[in-house]
PDB file of N, CA and C in Angstrom:
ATOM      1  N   UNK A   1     152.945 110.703 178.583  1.00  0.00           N
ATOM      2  CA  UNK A   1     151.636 111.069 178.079  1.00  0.00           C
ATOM      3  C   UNK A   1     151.573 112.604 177.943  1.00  0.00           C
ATOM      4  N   UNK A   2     151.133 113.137 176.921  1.00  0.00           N
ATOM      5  CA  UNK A   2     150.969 114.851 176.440  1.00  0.00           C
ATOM      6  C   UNK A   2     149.850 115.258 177.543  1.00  0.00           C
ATOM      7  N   UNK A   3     150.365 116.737 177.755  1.00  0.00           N
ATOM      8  CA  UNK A   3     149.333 117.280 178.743  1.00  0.00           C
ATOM      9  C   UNK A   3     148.191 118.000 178.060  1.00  0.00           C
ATOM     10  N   UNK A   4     148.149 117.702 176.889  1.00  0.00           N
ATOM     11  CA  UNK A   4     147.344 117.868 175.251  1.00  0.00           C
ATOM     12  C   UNK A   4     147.666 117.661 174.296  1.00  0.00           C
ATOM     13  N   UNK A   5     146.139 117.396 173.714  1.00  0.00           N
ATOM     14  CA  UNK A   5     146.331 117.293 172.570  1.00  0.00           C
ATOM     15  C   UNK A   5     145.133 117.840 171.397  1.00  0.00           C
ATOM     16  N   UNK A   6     145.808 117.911 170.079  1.00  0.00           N
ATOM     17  CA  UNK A   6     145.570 118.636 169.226  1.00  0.00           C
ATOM     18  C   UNK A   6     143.918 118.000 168.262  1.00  0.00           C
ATOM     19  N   UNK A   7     142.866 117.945 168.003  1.00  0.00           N
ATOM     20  CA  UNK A   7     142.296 117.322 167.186  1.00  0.00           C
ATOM     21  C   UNK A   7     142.235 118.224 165.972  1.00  0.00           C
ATOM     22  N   UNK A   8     141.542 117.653 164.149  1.00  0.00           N
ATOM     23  CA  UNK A   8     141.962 117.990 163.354  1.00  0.00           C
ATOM     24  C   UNK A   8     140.373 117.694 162.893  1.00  0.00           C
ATOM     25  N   UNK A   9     140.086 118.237 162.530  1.00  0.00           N
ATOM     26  CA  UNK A   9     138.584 118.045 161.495  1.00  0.00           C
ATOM     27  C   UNK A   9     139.037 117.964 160.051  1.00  0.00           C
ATOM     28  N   UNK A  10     138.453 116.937 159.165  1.00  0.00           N
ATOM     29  CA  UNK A  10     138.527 116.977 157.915  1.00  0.00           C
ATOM     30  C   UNK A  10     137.238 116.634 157.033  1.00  0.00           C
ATOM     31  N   UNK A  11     137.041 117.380 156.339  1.00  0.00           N
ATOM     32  CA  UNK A  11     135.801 117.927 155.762  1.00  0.00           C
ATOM     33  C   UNK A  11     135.841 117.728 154.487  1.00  0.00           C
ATOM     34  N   UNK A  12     134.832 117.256 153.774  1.00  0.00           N
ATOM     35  CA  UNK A  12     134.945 117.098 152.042  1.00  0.00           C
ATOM     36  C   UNK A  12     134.583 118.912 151.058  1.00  0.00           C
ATOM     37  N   UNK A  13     135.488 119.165 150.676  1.00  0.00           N
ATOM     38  CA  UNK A  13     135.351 120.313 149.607  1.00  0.00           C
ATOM     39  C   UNK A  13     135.700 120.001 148.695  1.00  0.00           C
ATOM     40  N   UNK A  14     134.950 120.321 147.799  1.00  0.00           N
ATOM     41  CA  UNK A  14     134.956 119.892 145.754  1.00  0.00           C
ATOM     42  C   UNK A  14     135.240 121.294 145.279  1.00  0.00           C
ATOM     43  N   UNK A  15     136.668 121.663 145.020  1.00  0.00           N
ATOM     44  CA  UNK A  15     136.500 123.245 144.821  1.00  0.00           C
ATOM     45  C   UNK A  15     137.576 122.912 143.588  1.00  0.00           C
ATOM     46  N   UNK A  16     136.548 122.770 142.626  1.00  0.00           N
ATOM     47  CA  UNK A  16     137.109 122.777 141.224  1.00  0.00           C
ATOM     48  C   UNK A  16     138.323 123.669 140.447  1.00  0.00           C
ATOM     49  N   UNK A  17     137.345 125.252 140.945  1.00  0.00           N
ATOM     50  CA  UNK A  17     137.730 125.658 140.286  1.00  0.00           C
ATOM     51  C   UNK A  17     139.020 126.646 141.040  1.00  0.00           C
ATOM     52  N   UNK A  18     140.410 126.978 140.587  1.00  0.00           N
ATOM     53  CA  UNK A  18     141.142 127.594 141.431  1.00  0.00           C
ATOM     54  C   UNK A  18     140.824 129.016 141.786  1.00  0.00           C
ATOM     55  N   UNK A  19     140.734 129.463 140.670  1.00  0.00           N
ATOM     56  CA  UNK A  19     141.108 130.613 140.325  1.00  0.00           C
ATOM     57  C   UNK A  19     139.448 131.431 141.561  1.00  0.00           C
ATOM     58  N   UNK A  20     138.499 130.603 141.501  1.00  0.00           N
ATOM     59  CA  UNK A  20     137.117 131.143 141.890  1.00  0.00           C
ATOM     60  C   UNK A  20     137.732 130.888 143.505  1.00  0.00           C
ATOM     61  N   UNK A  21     138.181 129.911 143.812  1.00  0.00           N
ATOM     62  CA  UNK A  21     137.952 129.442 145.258  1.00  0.00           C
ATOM     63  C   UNK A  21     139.685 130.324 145.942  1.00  0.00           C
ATOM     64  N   UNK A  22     140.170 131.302 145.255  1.00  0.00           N
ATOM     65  CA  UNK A  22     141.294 131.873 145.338  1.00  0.00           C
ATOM     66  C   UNK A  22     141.072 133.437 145.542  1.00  0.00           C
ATOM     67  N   UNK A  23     139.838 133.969 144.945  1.00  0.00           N
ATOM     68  CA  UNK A  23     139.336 135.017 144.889  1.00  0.00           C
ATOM     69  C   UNK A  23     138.170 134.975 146.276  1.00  0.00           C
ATOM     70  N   UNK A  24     137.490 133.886 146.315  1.00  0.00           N
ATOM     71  CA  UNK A  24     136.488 133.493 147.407  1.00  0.00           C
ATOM     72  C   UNK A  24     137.417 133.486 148.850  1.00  0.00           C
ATOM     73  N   UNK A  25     138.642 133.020 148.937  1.00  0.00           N
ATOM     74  CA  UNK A  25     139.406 133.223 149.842  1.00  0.00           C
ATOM     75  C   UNK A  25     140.127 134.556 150.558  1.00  0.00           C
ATOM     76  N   UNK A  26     140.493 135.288 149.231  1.00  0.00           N
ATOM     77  CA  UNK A  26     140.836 136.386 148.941  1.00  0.00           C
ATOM     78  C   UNK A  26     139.693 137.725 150.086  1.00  0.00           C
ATOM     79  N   UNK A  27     138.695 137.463 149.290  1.00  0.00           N
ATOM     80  CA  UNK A  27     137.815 138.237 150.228  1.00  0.00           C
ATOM     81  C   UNK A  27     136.968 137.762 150.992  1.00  0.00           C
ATOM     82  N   UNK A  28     137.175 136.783 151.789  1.00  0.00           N
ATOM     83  CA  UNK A  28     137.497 136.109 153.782  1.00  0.00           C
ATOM     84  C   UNK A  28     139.245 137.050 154.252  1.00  0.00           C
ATOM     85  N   UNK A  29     139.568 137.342 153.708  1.00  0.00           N
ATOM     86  CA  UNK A  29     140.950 137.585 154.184  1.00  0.00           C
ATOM     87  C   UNK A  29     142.111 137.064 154.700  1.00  0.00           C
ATOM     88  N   UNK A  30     142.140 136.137 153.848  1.00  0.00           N
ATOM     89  CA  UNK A  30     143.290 134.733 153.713  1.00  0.00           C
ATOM     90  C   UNK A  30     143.813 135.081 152.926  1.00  0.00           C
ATOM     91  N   UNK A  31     145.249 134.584 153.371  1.00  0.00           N
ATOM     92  CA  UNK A  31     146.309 134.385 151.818  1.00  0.00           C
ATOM     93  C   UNK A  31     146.679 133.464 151.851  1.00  0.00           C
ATOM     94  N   UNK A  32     146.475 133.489 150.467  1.00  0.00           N
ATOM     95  CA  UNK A  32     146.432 132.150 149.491  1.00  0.00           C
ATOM     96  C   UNK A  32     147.441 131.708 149.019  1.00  0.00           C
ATOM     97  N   UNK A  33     148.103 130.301 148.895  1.00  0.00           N
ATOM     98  CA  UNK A  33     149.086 129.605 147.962  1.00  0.00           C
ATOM     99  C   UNK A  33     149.258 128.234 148.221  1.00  0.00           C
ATOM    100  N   UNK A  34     149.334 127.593 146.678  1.00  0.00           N
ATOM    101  CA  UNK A  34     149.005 126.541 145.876  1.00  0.00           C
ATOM    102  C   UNK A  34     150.480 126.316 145.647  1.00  0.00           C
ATOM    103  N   UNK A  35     150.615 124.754 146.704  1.00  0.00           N
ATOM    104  CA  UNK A  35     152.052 123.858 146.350  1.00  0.00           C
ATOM    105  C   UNK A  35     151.509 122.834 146.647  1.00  0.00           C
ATOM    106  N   UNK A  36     151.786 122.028 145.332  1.00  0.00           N
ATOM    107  CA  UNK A  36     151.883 120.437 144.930  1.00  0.00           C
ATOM    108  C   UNK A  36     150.398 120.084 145.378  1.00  0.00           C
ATOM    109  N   UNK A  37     149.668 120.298 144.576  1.00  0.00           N
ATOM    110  CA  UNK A  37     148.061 119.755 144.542  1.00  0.00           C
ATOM    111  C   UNK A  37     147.302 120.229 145.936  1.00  0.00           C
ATOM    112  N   UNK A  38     147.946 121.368 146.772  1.00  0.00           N
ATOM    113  CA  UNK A  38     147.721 121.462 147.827  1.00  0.00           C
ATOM    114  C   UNK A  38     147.102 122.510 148.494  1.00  0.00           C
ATOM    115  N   UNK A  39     146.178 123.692 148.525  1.00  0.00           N
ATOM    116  CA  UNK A  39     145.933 124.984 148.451  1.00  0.00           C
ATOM    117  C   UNK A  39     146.094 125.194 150.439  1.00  0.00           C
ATOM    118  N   UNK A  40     146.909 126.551 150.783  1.00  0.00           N
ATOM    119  CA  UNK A  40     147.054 126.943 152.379  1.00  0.00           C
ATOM    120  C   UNK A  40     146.622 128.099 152.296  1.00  0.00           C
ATOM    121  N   UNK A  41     145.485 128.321 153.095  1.00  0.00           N
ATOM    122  CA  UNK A  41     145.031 129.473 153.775  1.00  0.00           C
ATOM    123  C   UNK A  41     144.831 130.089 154.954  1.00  0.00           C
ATOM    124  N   UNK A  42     145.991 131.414 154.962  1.00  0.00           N
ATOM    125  CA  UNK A  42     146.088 131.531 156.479  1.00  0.00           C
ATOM    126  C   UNK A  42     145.883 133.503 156.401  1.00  0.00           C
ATOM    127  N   UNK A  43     145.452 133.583 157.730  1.00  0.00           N
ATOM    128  CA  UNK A  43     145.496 134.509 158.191  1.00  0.00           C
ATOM    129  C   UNK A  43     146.434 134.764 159.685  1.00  0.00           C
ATOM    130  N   UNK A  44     145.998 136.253 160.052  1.00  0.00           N
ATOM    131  CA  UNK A  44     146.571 136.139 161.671  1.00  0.00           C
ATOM    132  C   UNK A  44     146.379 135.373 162.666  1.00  0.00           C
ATOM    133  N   UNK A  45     145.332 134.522 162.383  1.00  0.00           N
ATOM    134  CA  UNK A  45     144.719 133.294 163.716  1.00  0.00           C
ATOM    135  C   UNK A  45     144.531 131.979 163.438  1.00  0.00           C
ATOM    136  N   UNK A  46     144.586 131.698 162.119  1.00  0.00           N
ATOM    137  CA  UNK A  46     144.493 130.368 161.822  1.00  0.00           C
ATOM    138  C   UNK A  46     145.073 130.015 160.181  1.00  0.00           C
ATOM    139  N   UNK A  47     144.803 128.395 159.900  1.00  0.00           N
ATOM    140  CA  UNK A  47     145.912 128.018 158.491  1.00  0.00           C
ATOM    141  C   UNK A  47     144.690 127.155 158.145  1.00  0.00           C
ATOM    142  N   UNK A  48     144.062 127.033 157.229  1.00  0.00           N
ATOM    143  CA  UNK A  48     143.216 126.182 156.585  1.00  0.00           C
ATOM    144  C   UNK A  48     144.087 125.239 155.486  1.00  0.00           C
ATOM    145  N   UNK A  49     144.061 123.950 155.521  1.00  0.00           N
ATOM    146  CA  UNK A  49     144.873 123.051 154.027  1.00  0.00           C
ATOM    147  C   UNK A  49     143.442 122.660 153.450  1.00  0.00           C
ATOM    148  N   UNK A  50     143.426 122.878 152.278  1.00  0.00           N
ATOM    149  CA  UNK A  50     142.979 122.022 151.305  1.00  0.00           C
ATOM    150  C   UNK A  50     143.468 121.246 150.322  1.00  0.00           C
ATOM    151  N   UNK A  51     143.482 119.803 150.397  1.00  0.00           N
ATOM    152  CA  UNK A  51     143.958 119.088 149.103  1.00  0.00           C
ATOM    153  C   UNK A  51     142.749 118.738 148.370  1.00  0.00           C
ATOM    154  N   UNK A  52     143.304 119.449 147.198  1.00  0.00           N
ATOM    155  CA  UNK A  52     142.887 118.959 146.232  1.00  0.00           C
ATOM    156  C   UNK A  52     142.336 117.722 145.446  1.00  0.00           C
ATOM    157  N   UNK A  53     143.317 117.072 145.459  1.00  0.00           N
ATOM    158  CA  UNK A  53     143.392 115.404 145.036  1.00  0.00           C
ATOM    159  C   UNK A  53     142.543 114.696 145.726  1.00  0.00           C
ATOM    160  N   UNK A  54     142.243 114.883 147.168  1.00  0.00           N
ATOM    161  CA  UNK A  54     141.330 113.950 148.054  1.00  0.00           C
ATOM    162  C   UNK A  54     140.181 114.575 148.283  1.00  0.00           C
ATOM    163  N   UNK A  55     140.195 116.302 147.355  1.00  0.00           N
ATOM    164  CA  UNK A  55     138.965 116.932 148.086  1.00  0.00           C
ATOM    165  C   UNK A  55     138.718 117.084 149.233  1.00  0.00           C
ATOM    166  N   UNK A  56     138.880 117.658 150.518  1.00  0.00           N
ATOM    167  CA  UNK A  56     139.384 117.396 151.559  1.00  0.00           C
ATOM    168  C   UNK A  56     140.145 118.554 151.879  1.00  0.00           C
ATOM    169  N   UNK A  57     138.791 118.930 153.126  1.00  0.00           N
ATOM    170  CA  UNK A  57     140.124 120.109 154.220  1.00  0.00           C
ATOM    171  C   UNK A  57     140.189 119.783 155.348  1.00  0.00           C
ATOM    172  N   UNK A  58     141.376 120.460 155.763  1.00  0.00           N
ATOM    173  CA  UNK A  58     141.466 119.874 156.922  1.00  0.00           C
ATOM    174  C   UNK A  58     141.619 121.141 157.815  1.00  0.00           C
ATOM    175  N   UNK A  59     141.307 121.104 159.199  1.00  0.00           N
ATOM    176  CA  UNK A  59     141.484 122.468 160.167  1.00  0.00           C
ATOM    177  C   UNK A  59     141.383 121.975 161.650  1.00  0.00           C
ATOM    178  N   UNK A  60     141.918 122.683 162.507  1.00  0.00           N
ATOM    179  CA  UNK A  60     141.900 122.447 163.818  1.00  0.00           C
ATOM    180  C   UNK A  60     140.120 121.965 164.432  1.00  0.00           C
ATOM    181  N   UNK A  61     140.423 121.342 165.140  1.00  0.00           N
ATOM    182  CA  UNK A  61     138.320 121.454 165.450  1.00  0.00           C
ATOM    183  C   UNK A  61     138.000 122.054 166.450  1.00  0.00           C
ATOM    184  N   UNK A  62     137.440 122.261 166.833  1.00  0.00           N
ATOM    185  CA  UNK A  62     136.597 123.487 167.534  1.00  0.00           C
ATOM    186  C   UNK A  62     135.441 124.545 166.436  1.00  0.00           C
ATOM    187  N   UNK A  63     135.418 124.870 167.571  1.00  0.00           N
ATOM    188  CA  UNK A  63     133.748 125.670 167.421  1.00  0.00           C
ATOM    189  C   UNK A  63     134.086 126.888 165.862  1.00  0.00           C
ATOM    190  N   UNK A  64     135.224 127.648 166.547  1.00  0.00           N
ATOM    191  CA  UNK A  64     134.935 128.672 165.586  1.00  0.00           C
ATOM    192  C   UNK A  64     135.448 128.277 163.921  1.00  0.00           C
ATOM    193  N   UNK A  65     136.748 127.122 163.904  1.00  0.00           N
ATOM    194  CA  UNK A  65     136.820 126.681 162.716  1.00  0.00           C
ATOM    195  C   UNK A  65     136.141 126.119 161.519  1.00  0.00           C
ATOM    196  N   UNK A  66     135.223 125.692 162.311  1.00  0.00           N
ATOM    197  CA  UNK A  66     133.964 124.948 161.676  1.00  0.00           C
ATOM    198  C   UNK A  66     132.981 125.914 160.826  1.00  0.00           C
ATOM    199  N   UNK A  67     132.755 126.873 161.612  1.00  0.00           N
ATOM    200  CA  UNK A  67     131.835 128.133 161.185  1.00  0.00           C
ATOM    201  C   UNK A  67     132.897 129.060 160.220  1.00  0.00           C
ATOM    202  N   UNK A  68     133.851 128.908 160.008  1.00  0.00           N
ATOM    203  CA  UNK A  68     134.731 129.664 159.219  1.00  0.00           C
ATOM    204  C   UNK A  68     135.095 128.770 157.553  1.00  0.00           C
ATOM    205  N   UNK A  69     135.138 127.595 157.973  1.00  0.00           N
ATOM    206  CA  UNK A  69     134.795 126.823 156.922  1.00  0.00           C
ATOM    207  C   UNK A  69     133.533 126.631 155.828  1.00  0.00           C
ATOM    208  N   UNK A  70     132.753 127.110 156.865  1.00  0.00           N
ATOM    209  CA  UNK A  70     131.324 127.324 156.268  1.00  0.00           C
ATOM    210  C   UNK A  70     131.368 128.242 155.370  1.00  0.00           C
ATOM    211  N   UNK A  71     131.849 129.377 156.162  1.00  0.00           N
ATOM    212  CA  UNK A  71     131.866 130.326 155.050  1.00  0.00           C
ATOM    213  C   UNK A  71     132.682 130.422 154.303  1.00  0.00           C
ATOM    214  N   UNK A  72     133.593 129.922 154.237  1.00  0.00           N
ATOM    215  CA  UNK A  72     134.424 129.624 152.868  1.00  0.00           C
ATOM    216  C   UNK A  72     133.896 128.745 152.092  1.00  0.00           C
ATOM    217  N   UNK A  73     133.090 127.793 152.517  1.00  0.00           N
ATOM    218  CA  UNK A  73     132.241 127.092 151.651  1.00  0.00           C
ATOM    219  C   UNK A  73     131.149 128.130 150.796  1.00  0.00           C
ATOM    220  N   UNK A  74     130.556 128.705 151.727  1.00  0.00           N
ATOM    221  CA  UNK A  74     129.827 130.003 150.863  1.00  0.00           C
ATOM    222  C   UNK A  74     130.012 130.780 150.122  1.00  0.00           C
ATOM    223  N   UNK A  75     131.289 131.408 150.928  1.00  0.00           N
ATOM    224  CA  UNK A  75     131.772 132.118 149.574  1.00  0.00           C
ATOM    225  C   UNK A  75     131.899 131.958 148.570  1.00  0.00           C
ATOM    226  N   UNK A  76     132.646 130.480 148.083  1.00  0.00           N
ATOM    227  CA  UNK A  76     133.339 129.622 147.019  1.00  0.00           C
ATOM    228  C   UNK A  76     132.289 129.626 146.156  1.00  0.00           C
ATOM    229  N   UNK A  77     130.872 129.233 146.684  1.00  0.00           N
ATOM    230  CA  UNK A  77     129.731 129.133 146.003  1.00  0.00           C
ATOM    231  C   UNK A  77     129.139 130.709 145.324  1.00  0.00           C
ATOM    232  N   UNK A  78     129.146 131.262 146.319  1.00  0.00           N
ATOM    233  CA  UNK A  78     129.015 133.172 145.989  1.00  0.00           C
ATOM    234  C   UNK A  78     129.735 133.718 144.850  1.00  0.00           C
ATOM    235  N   UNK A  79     130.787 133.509 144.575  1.00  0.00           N
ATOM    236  CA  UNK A  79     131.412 133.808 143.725  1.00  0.00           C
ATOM    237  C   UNK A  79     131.926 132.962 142.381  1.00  0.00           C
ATOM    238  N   UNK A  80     131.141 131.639 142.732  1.00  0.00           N
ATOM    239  CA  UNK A  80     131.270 130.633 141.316  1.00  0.00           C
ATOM    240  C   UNK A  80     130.073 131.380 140.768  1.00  0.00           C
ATOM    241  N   UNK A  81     128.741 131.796 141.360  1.00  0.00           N
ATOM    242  CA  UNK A  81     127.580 132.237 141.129  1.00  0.00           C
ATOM    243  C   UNK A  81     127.529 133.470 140.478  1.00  0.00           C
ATOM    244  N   UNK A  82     128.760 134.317 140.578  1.00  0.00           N
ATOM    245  CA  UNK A  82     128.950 135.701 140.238  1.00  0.00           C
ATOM    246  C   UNK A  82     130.117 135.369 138.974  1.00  0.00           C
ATOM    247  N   UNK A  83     130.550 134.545 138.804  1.00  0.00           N
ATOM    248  CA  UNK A  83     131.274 134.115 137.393  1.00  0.00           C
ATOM    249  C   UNK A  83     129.988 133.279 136.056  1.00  0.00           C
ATOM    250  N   UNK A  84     129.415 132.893 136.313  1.00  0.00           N
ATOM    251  CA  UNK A  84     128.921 132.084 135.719  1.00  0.00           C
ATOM    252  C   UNK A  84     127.857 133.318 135.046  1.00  0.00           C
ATOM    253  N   UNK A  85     126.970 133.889 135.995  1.00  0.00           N
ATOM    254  CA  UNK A  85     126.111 135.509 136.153  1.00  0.00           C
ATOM    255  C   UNK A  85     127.145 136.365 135.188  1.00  0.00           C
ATOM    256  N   UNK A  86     127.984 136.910 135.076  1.00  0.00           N
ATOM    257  CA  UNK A  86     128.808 137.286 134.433  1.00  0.00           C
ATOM    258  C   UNK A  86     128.912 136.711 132.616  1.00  0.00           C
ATOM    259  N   UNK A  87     129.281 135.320 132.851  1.00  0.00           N
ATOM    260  CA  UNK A  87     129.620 134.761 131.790  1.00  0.00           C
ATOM    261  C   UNK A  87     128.265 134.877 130.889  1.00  0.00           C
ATOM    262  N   UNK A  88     127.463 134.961 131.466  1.00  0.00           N
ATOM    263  CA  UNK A  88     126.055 134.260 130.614  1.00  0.00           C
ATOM    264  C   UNK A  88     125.374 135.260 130.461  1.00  0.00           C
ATOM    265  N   UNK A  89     125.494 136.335 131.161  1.00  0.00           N
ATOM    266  CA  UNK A  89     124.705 138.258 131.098  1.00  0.00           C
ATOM    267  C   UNK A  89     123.799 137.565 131.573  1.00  0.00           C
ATOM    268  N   UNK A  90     123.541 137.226 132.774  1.00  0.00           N
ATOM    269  CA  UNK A  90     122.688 137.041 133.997  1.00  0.00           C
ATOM    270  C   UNK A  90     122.600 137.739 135.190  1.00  0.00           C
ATOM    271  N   UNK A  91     121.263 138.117 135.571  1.00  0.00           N
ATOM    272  CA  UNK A  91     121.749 139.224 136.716  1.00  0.00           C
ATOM    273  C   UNK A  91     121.207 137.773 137.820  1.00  0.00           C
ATOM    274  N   UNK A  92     122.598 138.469 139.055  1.00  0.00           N
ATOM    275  CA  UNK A  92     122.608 137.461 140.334  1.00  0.00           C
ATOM    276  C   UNK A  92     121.998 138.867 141.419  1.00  0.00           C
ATOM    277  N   UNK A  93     120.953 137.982 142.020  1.00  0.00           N
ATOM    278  CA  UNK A  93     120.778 138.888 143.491  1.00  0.00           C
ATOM    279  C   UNK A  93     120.479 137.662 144.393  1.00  0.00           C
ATOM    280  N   UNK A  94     120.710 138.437 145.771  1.00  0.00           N
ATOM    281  CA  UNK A  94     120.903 137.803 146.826  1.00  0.00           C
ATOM    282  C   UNK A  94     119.351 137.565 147.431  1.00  0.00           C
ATOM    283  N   UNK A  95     118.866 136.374 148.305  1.00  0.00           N
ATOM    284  CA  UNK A  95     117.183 136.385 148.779  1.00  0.00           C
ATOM    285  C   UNK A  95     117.763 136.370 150.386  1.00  0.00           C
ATOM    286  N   UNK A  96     117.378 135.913 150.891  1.00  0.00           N
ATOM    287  CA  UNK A  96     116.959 135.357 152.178  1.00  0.00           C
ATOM    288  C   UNK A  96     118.538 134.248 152.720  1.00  0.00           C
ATOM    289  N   UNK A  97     119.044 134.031 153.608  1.00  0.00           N
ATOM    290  CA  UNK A  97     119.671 132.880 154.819  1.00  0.00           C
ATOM    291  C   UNK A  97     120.288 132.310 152.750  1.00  0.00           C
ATOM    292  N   UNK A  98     121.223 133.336 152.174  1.00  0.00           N
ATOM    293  CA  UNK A  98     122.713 133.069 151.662  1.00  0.00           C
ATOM    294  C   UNK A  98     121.949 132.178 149.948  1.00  0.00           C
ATOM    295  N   UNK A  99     120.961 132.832 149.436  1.00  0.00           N
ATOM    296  CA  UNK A  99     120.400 132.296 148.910  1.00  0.00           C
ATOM    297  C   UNK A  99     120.444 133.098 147.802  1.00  0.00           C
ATOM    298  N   UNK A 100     120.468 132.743 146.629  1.00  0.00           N
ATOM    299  CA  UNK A 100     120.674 133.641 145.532  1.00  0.00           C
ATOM    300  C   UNK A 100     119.954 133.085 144.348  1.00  0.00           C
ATOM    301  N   UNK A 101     119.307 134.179 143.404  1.00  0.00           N
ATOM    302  CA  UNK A 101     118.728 133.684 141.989  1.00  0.00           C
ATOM    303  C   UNK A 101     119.321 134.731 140.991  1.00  0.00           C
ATOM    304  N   UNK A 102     119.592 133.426 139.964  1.00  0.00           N
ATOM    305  CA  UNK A 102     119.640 133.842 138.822  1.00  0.00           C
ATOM    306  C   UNK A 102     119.096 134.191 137.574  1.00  0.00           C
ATOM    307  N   UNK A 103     118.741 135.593 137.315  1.00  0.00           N
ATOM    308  CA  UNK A 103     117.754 135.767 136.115  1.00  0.00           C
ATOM    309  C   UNK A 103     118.200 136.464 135.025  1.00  0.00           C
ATOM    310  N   UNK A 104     118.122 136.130 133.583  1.00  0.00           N
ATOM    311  CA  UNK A 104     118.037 136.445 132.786  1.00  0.00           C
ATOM    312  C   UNK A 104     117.615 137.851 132.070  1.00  0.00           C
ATOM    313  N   UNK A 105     117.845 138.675 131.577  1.00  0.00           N
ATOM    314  CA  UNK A 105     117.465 139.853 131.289  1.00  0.00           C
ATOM    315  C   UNK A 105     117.314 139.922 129.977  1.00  0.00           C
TER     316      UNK A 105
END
């Protein structure tokens, strides 16, 4: 019998787009790379997998992974929000608890 063991959280992410959720990673301070439908993000303390195909990440569980996921979830969103703002000559500002509007000029 192991004198431990490891648990694994797996979490649903829909992160369409690469190139956004590569740049969103980028500045969390992960590095990034994409083998076989598969995106790994690691830094000095931890390795995040995302597959693609199942949508689906996966990470150690505990406390602080969870909250780090989050914000890679945020980000991903932060910066799909700042492409789209871009694309359309929309100005993006930030409100209140990660909240953002988009207006027209």
């Amino acid at each position: 019998m192991p004198c431990y063991t490891v648990r694994y959280s797996s979490v649903e992410f829909k992160a369409k787009y690469i190139d956004i959720l590569e740049e969103a990673a980028k500045r969390l301070g992960y590095n990034f790379r994409q083998i076989d439908g598969k995106v790994y993000l690691s830094n000095r303390s931890e390795n995040i997998v995302i597959d693609l195909i199942s949508e689906s990440v996966r990470v150690r569980a505990n406390q602080g992974n969870e909250e780090k996921l989050n914000s890679l979830k945020q980000m991903y969103s932060q910066v799909g929000l700042e492409a789209i703002a871009k694309k359309k000559k929309f100005v993006l500002s930030m409100k209140k608890n990660q909240r953002f509007e988009l207006r027209r000029y």
